[in-house]
Protein backbone atom coordinates (compact mmCIF):
# COMPACT_ATOMS: atom_id res chain seq x y z
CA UNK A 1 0.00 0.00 0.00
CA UNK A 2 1.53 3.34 -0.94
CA UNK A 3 1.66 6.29 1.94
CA UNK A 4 0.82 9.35 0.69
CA UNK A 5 2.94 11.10 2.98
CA UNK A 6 5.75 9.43 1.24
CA UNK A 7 7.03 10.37 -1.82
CA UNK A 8 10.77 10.08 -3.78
CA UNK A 9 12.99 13.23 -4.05
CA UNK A 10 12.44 15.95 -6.33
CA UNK A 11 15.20 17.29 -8.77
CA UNK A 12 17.43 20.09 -7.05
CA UNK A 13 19.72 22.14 -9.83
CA UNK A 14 21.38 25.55 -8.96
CA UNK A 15 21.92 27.72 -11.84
CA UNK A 16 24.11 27.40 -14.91
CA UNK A 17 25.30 30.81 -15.69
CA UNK A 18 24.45 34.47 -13.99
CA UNK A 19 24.56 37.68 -16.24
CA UNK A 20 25.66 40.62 -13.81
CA UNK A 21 25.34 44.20 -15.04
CA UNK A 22 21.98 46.04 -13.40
CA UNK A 23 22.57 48.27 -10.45
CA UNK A 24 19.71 48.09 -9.00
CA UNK A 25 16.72 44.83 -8.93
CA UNK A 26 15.86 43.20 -12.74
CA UNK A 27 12.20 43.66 -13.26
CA UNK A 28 11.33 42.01 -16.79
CA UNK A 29 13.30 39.77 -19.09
CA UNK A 30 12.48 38.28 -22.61
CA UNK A 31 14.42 35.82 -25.46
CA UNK A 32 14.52 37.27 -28.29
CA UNK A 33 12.35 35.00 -30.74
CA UNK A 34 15.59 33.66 -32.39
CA UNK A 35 16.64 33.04 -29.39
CA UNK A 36 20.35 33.87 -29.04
CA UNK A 37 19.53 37.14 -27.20
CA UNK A 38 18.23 38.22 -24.29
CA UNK A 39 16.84 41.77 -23.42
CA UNK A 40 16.80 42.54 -19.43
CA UNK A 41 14.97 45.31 -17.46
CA UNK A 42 16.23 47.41 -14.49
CA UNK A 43 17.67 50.67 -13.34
CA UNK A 44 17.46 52.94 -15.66
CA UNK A 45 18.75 50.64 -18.30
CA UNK A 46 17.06 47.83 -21.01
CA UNK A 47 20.56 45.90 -21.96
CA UNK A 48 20.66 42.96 -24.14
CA UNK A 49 22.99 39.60 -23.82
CA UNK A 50 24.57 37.60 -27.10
CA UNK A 51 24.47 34.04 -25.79
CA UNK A 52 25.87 35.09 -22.59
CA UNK A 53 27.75 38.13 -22.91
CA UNK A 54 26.75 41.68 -22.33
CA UNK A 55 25.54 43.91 -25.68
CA UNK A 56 23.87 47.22 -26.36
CA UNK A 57 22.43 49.26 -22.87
CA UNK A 58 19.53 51.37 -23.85
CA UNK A 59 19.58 54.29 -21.37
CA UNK A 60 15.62 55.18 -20.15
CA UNK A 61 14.56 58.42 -19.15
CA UNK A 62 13.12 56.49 -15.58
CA UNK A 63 13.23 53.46 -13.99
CA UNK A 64 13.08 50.38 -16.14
CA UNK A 65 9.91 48.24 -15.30
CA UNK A 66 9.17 45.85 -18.36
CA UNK A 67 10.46 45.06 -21.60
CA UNK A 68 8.75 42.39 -24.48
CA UNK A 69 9.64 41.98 -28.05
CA UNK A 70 7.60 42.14 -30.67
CA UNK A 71 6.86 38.79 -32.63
CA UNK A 72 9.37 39.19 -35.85
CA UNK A 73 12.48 39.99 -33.18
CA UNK A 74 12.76 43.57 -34.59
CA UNK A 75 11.77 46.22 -31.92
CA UNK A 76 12.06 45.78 -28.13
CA UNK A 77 9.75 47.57 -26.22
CA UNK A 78 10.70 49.30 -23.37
CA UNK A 79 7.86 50.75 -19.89
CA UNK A 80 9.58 52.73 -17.29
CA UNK A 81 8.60 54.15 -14.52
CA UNK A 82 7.58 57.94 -15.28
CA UNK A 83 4.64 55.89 -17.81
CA UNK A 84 6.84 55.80 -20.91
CA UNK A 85 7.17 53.37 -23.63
CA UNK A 86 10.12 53.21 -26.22
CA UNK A 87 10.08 50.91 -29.08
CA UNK A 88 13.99 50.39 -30.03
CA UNK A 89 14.54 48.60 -33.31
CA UNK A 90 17.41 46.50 -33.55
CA UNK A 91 19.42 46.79 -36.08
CA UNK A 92 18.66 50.72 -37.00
CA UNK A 93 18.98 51.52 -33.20
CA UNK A 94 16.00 54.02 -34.18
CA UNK A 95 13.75 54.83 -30.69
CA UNK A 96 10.36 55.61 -31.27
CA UNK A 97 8.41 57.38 -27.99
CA UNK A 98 5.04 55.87 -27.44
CA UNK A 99 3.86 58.58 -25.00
CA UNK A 100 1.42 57.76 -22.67
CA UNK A 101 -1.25 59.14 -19.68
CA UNK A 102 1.53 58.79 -16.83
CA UNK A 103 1.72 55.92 -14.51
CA UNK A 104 4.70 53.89 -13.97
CA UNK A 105 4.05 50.85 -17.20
CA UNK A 106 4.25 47.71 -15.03
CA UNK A 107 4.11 45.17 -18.17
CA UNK A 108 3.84 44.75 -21.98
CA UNK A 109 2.14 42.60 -24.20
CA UNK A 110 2.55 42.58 -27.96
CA UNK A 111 -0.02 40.81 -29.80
CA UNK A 112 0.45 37.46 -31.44
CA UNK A 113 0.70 40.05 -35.08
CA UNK A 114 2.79 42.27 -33.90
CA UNK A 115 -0.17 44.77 -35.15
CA UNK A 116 -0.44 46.13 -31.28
CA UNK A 117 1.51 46.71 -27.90
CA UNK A 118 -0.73 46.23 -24.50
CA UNK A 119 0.37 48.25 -21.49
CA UNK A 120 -0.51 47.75 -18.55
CA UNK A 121 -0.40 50.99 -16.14
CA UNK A 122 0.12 51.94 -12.32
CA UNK A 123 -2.28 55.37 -13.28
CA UNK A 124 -2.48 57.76 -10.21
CA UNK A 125 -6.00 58.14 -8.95
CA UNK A 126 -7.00 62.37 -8.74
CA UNK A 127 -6.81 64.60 -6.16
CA UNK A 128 -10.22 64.78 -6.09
CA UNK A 129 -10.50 60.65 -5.46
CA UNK A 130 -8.88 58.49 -2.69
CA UNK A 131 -5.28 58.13 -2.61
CA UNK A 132 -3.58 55.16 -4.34
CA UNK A 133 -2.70 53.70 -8.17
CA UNK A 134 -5.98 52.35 -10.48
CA UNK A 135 -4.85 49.68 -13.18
CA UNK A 136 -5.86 50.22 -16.71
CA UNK A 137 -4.55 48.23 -19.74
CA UNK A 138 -3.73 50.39 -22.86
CA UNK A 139 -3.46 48.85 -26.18
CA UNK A 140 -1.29 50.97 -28.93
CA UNK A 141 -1.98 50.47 -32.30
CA UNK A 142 1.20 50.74 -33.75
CA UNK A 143 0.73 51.88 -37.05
CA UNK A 144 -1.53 54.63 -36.04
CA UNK A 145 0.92 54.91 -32.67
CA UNK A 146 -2.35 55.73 -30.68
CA UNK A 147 -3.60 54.52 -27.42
CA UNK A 148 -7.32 53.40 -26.66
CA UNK A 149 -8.49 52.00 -23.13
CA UNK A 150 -9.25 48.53 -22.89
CA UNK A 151 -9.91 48.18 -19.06
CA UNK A 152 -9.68 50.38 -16.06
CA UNK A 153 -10.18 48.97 -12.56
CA UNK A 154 -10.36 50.93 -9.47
CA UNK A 155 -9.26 48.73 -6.30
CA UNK A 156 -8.34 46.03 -8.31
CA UNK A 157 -4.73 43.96 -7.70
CA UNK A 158 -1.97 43.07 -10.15
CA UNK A 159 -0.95 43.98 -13.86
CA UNK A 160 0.05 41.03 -15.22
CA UNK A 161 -0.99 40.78 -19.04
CA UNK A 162 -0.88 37.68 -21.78
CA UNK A 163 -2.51 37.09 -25.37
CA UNK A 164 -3.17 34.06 -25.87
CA UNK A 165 -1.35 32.27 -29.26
CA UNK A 166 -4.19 33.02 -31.59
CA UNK A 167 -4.83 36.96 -29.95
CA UNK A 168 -7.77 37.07 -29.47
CA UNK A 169 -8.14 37.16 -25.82
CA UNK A 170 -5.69 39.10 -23.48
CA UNK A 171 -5.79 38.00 -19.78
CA UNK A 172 -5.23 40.20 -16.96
CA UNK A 173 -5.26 40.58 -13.59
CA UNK A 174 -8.35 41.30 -11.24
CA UNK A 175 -9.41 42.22 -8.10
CA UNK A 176 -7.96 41.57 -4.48
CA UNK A 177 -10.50 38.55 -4.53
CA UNK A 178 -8.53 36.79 -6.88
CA UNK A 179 -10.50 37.61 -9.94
CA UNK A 180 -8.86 38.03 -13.50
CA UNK A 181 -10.29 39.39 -17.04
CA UNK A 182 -10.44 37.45 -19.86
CA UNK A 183 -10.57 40.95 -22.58
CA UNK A 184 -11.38 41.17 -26.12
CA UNK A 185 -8.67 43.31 -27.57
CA UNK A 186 -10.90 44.35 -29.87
CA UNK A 187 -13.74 45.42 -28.57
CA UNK A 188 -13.22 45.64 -24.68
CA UNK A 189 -15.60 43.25 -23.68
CA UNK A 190 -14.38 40.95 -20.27
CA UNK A 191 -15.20 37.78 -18.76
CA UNK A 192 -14.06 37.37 -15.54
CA UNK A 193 -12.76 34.16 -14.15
CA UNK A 194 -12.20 32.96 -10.54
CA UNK A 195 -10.97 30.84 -8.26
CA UNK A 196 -7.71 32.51 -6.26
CA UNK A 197 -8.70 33.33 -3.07
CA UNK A 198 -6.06 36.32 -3.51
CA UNK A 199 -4.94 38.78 -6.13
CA UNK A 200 -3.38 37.48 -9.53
CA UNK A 201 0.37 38.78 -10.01
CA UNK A 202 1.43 36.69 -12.85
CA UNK A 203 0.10 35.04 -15.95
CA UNK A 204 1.12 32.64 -19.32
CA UNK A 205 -0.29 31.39 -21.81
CA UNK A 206 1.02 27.72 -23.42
CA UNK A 207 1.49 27.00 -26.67
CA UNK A 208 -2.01 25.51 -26.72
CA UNK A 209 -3.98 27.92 -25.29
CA UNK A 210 -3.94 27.09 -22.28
CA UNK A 211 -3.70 30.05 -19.11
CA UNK A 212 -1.82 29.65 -16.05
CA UNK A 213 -2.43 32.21 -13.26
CA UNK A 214 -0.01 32.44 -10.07
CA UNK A 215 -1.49 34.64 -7.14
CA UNK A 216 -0.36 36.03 -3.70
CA UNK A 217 -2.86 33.18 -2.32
CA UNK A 218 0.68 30.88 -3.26
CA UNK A 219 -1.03 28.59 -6.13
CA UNK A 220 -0.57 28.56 -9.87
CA UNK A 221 -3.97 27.34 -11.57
CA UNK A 222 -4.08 25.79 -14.90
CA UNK A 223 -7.42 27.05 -16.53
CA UNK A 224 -8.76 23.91 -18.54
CA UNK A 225 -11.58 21.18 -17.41
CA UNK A 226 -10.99 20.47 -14.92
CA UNK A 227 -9.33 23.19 -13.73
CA UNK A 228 -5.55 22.11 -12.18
CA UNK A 229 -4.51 23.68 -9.16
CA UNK A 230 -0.35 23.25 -7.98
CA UNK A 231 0.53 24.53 -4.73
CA UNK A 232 4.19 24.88 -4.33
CA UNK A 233 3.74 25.01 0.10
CA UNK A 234 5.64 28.67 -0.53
CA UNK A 235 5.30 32.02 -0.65
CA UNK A 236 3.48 34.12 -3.14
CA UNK A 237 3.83 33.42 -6.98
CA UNK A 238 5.72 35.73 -9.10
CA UNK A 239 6.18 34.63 -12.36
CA UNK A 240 5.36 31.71 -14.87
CA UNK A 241 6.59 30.83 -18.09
CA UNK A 242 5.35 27.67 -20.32
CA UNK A 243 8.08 25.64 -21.72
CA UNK A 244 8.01 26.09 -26.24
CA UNK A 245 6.40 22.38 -26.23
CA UNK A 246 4.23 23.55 -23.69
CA UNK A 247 4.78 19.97 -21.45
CA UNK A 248 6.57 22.37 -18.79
CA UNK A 249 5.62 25.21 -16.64
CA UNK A 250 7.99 27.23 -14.78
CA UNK A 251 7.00 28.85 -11.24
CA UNK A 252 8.59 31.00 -9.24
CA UNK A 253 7.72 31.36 -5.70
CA UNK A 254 10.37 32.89 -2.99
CA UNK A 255 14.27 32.72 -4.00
CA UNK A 256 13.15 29.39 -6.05
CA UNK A 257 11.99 28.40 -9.00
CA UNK A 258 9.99 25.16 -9.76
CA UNK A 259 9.20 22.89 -12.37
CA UNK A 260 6.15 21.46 -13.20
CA UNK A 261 4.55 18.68 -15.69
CA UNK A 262 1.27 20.85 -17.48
CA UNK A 263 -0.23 18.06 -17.99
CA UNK A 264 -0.61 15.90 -14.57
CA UNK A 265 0.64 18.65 -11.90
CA UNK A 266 3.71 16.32 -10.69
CA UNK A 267 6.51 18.71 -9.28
CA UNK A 268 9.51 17.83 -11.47
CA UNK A 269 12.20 19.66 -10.47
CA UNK A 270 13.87 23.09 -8.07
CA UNK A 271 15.97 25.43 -9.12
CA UNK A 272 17.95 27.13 -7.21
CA UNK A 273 20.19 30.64 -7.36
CA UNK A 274 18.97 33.34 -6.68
CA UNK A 275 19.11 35.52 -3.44
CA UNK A 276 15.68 37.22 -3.61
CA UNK A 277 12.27 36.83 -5.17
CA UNK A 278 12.33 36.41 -9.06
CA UNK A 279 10.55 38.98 -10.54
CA UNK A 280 10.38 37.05 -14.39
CA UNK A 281 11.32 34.21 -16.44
CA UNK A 282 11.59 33.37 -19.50
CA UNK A 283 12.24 30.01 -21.54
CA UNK A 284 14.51 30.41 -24.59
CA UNK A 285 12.71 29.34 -28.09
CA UNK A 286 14.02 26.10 -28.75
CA UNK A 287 13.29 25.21 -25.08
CA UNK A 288 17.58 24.89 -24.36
CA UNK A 289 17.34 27.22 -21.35
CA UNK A 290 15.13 29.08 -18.60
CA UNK A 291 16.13 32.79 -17.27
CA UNK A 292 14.86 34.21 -14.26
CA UNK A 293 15.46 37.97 -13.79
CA UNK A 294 15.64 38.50 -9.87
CA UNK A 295 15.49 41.37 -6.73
CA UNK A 296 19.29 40.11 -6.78
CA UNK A 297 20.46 42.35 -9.64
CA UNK A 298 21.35 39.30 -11.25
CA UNK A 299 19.78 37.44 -14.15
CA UNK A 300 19.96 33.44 -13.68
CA UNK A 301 20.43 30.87 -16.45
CA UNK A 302 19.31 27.23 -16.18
CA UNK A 303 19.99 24.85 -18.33
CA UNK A 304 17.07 22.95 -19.69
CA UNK A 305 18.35 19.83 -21.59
């Protein structure tokens, strides 16, 4: 007869490589859709890394907060603190401003097309209101380089943003009850989902469609039916990332970062390196590596094969 309460060891790895050059806490990261770069967020600074070694430093005009490419690998887009956006394309080192309401631009989304950019903002309630930040999602079409509002929600928690693969639906964060929006990007028009029991700080799509949500309640759920819940018995969630195939998902919770099979739930592996919470990760495209960007001023590389 098998005891539950017994189980054999999980996986423990530490990290491969670290990439040291921020000054201050990495806040976004993202692999370049070939795949042998990777652009990093912090300071004042958006710098990218060759396989490795440091490259070009984009210099912000505030704090850096997120940074996302767009689907062809030509322009890195860059939020920062003071509510700006600046596309940089590669190559031409051109910067195009995308200038915005104010409010510090906590994450970016491009669409699946690469037609549109969504923002997600910190935006400063008025004087005449009660003190504090309201989220509201932005989406830029970038031919037209103008703004229109998708969502605004006063009191709610979290501005974590992902289209799924075929874009039509953009998923963001909720309420402090654990909510999240399921947004047309066309038209505005939300569904709400549930099931946290606390705010939703962090969310992926896989390859397949399928969304992963990881809250301050400490669980990641899988949204498909029926509905998989992991709990990783640590603190808060802060990031996910699906593996390319889509057979992994990568959690971060505290200093580590876990592994987990998408399909049954079974905790595969921990990784191990860095000092502080991880703030993002990211899986490179052909699946070879995982980064996790982390409170640490480090970025941490894992192996994957």
């Amino acid at each position: 007869m098998t005891n539950p309460r017994i189980a054999a060891p999980v996986e423990t790895r530490t990290a491969d490589a670290t990439l040291i050059g921020h000054t201050a806490p990495v806040n976004a990261i993202a692999f370049h859709p070939a795949g042998r770069i990777l652009a990093s967020g912090g300071d004042v600074t958006a710098r990218l890394w060759h396989d490795g070694e440091p490259g070009l430093v984009f210099t912000a005009d505030a704090y850096v907060l997120s940074v996302a490419f767009s689907p062809d690998g030509a322009v890195l887009a860059i939020g920062d603190l003071s509510g700006g956006i600046a596309l940089w394309t590669l190559g031409t080192d051109e910067v195009t401003p995308l200038t915005g309401p104010g409010g510090p631009v906590e994450n970016l989304a491009f669409s699946p097309d690469g037609r549109a950019l969504a923002a997600s903002y910190a935006e400063r309630v008025s004087r005449d209101g009660p003190p504090g930040m309201r989220p509201t999602v932005r989406v830029w079409d970038l031919t037209t380089r103008t703004p229109r509002v998708l969502s605004v929600r006063p009191g709610g928690y979290g501005h974590a943003l992902a289209f799924s693969p075929d874009g039509r639906v953009l998923a963001t964060s909720g309420g402090l009850d654990g909510s999240g929006q399921l947004l047309d990007p066309v038209t505005g028009d939300a569904t709400a989902f549930t099931g946290h029991a606390g705010g939703i700080h962090t969310l992926a799509y896989s390859p397949d469609g399928i969304l992963a949500s990881g809250s301050v309640d400490s669980t990641i759920r899988l949204w498909r039916d029926p509905v998989l819940t992991l709990e990783p018995d640590a603190g808060y969630v802060t990031a996910l990332a699906f593996s390319p195939d889509g057979r992994t998902l990568a959690g971060a919770c505290a200093p580590a970062v876990r592994l987990w099979d998408s399909e049954t739930g079974r905790h595969r592996a921990t990784l191990f390196g860095p000092a502080e919470h991880v703030t993002g990760l990211a899986f490179a495209p052909d699946g070879s590596a995982l980064a996790g960007a982390g409170h640490d001023r480090a970025i941490w590389l894992w192996n994957s094969r």
